[in-house]
Protein backbone atom coordinates (compact mmCIF):
# COMPACT_ATOMS: atom_id res chain seq x y z
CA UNK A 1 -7.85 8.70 20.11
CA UNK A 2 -10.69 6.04 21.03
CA UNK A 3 -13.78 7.21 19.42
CA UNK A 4 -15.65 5.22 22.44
CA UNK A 5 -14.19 7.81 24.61
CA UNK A 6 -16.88 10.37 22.70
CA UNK A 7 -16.66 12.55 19.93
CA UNK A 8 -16.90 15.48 21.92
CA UNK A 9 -13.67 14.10 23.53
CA UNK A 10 -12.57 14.02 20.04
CA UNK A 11 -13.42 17.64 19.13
CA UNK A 12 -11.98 18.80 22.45
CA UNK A 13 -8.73 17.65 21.25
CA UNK A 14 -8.52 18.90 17.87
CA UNK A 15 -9.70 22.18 19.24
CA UNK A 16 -6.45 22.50 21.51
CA UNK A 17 -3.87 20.81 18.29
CA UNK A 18 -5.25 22.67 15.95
CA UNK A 19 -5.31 26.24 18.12
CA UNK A 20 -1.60 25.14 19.38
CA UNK A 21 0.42 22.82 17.39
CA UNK A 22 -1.10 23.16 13.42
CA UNK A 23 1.45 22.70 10.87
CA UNK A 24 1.96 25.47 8.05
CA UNK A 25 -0.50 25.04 4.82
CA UNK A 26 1.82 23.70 3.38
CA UNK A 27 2.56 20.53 4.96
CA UNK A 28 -1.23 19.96 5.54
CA UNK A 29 -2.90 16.67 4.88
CA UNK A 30 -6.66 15.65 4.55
CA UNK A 31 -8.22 12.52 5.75
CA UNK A 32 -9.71 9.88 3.34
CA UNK A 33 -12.04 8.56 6.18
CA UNK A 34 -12.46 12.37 7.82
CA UNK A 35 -15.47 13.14 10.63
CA UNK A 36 -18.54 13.81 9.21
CA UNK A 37 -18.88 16.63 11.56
CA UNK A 38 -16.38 17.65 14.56
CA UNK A 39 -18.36 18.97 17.63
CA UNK A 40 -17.19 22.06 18.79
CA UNK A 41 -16.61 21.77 22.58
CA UNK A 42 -18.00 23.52 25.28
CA UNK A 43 -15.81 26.83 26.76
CA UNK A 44 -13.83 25.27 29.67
CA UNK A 45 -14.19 21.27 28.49
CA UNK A 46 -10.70 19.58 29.14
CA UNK A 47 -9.31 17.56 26.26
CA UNK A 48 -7.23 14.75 27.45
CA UNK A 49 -4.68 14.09 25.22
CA UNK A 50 -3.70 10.75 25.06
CA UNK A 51 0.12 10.04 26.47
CA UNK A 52 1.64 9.25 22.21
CA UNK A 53 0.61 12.70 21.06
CA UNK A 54 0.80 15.08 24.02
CA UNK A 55 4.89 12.91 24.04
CA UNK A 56 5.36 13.85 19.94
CA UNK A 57 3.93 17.78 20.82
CA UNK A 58 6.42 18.03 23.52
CA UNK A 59 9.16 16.77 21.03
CA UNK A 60 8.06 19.40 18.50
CA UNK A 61 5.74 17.70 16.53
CA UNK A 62 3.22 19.10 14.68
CA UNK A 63 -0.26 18.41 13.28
CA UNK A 64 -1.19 18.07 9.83
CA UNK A 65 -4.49 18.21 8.96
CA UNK A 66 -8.14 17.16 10.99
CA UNK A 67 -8.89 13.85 12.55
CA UNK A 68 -9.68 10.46 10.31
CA UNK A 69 -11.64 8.20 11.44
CA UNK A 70 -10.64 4.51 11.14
CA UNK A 71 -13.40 2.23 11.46
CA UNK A 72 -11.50 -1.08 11.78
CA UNK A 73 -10.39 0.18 15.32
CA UNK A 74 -13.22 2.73 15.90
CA UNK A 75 -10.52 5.47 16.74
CA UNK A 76 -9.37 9.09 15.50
CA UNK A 77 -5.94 9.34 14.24
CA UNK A 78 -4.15 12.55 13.98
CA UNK A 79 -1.22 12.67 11.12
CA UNK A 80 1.80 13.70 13.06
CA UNK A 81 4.95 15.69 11.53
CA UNK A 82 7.89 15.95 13.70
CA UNK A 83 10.89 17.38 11.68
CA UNK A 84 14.49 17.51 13.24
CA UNK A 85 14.81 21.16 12.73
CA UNK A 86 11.68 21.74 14.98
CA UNK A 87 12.99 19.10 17.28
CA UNK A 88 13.77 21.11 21.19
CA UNK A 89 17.66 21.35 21.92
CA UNK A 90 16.83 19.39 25.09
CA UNK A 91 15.50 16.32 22.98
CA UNK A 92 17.99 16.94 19.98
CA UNK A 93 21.21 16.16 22.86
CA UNK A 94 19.28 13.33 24.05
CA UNK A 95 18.47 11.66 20.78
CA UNK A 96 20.56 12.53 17.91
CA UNK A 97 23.88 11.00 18.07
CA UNK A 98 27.11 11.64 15.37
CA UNK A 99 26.54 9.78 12.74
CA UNK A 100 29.08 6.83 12.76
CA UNK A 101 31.03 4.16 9.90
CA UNK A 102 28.07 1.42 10.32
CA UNK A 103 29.73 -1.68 12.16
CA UNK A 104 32.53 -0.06 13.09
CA UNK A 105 33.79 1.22 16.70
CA UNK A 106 36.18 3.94 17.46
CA UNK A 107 38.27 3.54 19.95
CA UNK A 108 41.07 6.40 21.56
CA UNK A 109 43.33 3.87 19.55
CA UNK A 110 42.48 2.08 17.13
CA UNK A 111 39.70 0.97 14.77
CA UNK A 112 37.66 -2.29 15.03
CA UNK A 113 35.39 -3.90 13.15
CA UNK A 114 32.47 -5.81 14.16
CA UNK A 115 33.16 -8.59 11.19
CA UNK A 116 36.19 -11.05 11.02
């Protein structure tokens, strides 16, 4: 999340992860480089969640712990946890595939291998 953006842009969107999409204590995490102080944001203030994350929430990601600030690209990065047994049916179909013998295709008849 671009820190130039605003912090209150910043706050906005913790606000909505944590309220929505917090992981259990459990798997929780806490930033090296954290805020020194989060605004709270105003009743009503839209947080605009960048394209990456709102994609991982929809997957069935979760967050892990507040915002850290990383001052070599002057953004806020959110630690992200997306574990396959969270992961929606619809996406699970799409992206998990049977596992198959590395390098080696299965045909209706016979077996062939990608080295000679």
């Amino acid at each position: 999340m671009a820190v130039a953006d605003g912090v209150e842009q910043v706050g906005a969107i913790w606000q909505v992860v944590a309220a929505s999409h917090l992981s259990p204590p459990e798997w929780r995490v806490f930033p090296k480089t954290p805020f020194a102080a989060l605004p709270e944001a105003a009743p009503g203030t839209p947080a605009e969640l960048p394209s990456l994350i709102r994609g991982y929430l929809r997957l069935g990601a979760q967050v892990c712990g507040e915002p850290a600030w990383d001052p070599a690209f002057n953004v806020a990065d959110l630690f992200l946890l997306l574990s396959l047994d969270r992961l929606s049916a619809r996406y699970a179909q799409h992206f998990i595939r049977p596992p198959r013998m590395a390098g080696v295709r299965n045909t209706q008849e016979q077996l062939f291998c990608n080295r000679r």
